[in-house]
Every structure is written in structure tokens, then in C-alpha cells.
PDB file of N, CA and C in Angstrom:
ATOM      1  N   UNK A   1     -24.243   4.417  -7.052  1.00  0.00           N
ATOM      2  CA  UNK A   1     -22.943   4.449  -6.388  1.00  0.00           C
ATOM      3  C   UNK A   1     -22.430   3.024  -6.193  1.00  0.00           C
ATOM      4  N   UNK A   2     -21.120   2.586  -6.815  1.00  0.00           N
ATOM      5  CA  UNK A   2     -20.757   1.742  -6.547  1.00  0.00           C
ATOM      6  C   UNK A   2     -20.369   0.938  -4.694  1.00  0.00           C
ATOM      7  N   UNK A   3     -20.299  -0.201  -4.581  1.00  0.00           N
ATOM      8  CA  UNK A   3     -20.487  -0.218  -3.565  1.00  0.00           C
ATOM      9  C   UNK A   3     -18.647  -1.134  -2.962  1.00  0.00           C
ATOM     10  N   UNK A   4     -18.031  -0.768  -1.949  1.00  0.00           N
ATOM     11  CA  UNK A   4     -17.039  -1.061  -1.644  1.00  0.00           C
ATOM     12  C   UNK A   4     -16.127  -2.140  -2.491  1.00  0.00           C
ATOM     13  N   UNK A   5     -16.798  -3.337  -2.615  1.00  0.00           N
ATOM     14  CA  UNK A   5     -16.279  -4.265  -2.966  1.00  0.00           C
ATOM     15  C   UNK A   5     -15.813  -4.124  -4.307  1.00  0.00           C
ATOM     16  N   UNK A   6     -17.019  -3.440  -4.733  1.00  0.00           N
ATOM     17  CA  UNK A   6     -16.544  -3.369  -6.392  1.00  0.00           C
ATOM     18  C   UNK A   6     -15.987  -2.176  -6.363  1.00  0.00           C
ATOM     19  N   UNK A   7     -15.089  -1.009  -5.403  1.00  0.00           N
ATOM     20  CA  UNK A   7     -14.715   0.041  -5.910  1.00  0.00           C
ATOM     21  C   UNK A   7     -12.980  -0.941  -5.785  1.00  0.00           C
ATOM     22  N   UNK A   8     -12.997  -1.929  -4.814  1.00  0.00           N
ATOM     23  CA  UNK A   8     -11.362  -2.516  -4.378  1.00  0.00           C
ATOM     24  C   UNK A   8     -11.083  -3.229  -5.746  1.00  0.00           C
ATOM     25  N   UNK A   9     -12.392  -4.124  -6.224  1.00  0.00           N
ATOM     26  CA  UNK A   9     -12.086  -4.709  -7.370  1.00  0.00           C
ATOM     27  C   UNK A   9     -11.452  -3.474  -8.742  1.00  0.00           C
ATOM     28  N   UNK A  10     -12.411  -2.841  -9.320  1.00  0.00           N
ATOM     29  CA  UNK A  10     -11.894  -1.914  -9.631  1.00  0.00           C
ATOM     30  C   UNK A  10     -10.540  -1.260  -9.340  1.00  0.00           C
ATOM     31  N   UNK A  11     -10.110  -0.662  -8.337  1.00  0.00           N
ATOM     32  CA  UNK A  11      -8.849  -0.548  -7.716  1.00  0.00           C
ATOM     33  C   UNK A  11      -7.848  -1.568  -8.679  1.00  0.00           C
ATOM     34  N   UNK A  12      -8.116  -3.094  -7.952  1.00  0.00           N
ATOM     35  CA  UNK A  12      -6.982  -4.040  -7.995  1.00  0.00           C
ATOM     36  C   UNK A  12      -6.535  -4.278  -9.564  1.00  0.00           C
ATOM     37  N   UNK A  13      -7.579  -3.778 -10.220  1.00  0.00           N
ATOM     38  CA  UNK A  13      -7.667  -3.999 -12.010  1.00  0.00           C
ATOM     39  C   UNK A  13      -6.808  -2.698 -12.659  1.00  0.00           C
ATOM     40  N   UNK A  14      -6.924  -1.868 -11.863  1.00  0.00           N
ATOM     41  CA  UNK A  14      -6.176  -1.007 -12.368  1.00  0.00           C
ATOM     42  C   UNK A  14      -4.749  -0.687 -12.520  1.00  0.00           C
ATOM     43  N   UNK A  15      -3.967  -0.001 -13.433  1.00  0.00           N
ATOM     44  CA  UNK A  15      -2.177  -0.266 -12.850  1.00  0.00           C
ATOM     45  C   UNK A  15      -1.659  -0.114 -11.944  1.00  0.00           C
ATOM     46  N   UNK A  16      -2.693   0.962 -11.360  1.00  0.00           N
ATOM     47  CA  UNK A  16      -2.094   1.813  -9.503  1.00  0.00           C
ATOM     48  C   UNK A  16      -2.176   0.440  -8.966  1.00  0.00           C
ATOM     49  N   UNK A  17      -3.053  -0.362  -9.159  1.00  0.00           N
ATOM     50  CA  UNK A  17      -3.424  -1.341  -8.168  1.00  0.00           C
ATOM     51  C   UNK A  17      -2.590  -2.754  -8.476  1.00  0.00           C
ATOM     52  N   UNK A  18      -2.170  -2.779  -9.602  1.00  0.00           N
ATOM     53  CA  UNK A  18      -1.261  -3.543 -10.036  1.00  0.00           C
ATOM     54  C   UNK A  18       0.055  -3.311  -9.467  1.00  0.00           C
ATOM     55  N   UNK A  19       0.485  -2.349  -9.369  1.00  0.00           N
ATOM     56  CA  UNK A  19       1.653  -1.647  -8.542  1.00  0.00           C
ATOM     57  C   UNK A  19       1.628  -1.894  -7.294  1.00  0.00           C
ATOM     58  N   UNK A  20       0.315  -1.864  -6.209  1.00  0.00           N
ATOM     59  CA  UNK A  20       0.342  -2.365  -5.130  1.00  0.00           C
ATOM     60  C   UNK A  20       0.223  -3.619  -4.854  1.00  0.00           C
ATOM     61  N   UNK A  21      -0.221  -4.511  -6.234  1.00  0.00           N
ATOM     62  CA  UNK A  21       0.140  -6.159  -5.635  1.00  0.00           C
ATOM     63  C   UNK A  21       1.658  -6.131  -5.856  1.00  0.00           C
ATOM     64  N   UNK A  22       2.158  -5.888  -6.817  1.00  0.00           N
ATOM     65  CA  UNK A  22       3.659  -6.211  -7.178  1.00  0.00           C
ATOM     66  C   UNK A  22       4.174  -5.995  -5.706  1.00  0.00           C
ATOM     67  N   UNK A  23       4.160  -4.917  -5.113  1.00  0.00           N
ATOM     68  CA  UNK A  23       4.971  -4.102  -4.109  1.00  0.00           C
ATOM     69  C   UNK A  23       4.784  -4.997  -2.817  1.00  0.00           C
ATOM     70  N   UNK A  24       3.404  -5.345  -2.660  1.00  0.00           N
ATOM     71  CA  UNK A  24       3.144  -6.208  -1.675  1.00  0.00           C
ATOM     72  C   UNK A  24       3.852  -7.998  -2.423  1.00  0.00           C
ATOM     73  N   UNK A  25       3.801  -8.243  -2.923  1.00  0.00           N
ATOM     74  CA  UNK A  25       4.675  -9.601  -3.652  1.00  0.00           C
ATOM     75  C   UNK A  25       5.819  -9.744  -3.042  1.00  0.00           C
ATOM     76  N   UNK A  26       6.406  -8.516  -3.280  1.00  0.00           N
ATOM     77  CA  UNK A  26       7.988  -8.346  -2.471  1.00  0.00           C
ATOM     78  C   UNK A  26       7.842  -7.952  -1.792  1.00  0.00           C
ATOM     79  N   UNK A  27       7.391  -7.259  -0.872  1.00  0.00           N
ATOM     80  CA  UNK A  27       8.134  -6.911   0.724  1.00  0.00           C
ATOM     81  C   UNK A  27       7.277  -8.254   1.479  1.00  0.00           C
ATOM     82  N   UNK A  28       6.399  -9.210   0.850  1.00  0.00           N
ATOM     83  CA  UNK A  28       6.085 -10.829   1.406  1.00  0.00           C
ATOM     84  C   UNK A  28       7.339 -11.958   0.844  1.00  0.00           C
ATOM     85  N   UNK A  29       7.800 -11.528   0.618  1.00  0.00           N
ATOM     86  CA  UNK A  29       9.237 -12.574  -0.415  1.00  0.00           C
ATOM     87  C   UNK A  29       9.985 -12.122   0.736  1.00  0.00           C
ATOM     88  N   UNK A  30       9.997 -10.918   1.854  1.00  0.00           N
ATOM     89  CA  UNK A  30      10.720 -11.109   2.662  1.00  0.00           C
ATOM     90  C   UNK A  30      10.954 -11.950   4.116  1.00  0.00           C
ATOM     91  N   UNK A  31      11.890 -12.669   4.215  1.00  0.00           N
ATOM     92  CA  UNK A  31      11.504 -13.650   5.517  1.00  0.00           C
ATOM     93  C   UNK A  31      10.639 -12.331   6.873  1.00  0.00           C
ATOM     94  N   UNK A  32      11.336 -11.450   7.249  1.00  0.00           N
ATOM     95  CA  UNK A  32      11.544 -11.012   8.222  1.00  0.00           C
ATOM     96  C   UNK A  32       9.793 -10.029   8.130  1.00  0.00           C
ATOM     97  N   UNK A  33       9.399 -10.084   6.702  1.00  0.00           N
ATOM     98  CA  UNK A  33       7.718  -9.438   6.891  1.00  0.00           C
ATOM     99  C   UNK A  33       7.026 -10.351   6.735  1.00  0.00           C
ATOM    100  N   UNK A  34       7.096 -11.743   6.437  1.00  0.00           N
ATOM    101  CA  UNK A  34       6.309 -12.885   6.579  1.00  0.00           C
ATOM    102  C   UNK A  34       6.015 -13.362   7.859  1.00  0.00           C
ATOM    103  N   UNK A  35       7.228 -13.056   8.744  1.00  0.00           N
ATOM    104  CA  UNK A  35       7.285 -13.638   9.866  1.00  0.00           C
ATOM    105  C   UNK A  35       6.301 -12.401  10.743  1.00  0.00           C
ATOM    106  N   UNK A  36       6.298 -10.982  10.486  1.00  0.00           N
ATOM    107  CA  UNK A  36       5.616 -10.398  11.349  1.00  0.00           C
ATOM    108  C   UNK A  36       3.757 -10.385  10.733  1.00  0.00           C
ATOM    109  N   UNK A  37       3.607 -10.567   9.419  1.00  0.00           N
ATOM    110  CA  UNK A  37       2.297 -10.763   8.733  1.00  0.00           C
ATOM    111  C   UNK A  37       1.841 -12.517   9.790  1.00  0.00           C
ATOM    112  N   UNK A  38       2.555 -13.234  10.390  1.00  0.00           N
ATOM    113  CA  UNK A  38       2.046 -14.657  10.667  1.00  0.00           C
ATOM    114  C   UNK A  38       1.812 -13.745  12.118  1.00  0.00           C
ATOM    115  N   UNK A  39       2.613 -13.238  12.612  1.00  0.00           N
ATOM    116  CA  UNK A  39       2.160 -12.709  14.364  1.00  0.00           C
ATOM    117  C   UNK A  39       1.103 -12.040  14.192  1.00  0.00           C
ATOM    118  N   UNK A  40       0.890 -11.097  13.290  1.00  0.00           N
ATOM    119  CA  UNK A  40      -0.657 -10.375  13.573  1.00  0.00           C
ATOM    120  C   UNK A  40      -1.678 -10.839  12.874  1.00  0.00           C
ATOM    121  N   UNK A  41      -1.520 -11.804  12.177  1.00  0.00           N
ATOM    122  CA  UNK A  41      -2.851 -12.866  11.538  1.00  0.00           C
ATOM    123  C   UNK A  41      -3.188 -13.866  13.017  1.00  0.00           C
ATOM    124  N   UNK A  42      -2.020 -14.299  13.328  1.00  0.00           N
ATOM    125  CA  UNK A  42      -2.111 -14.945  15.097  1.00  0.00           C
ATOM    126  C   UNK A  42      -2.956 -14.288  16.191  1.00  0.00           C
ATOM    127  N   UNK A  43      -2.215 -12.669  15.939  1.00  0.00           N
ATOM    128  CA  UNK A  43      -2.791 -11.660  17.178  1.00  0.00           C
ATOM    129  C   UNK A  43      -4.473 -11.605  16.935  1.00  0.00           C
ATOM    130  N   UNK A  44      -4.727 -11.269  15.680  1.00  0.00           N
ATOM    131  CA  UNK A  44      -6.282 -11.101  15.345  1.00  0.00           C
ATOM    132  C   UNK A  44      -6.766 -12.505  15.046  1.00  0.00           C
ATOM    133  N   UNK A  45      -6.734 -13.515  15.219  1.00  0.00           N
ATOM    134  CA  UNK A  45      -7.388 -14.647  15.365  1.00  0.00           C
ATOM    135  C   UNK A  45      -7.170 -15.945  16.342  1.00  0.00           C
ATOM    136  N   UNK A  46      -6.749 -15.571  17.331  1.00  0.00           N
ATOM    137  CA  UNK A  46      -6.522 -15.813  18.222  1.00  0.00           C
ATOM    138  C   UNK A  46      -8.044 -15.833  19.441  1.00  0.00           C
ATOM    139  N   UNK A  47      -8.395 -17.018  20.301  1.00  0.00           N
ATOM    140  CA  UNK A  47      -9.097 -16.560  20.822  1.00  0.00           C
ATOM    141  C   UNK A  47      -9.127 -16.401  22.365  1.00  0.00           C
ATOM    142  N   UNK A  48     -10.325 -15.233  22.660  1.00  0.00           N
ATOM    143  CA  UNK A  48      -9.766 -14.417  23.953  1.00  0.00           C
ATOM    144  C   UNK A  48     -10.614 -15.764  24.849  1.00  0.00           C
TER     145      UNK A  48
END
């Protein structure tokens, strides 16, 4: 049984998965989802 990492790799190689970088490419080309991707990279590394 393959094991996680190599099922995402797999995934990302594939066209489905090619489709989800493209898709993620652009909705990050947008100011207004860059700006909320920087608040919750902040929120989760942030320390308590």
C-alpha cells in the first residue's frame, strides 16, 4: 500500500491534479485570496 506522500505525489502528476494546481495559480493571482492565505499562515504560526 502506497503510503500518503506518494499517493499526493501521484495525485499532483496526474491531470486531475494538474487542474488543481492551475486553479489554485489563479484564485492566488488574486490580491484579496493572497491577503487572506497570509492571515491564516499568520493564525497557524503564530506563537501562543
Amino acid at each position: 500500500m502506497a503510503n500518503v506522500t506518494q499517493r499526493i505525489r501521484q495525485l499532483l502528476r496526474s491531470p486531475a491534479g494538474q487542474r488543481v494546481i492551475d486553479q489554485a495559480r489563479r484564485e492566488l493571482a488574486k490580491p484579496h485570496n493572497r491577503e487572506r492565505l497570509k492571515a491564516l499562515a499568520h493564525r497557524l504560526t503564530k506563537r501562543r
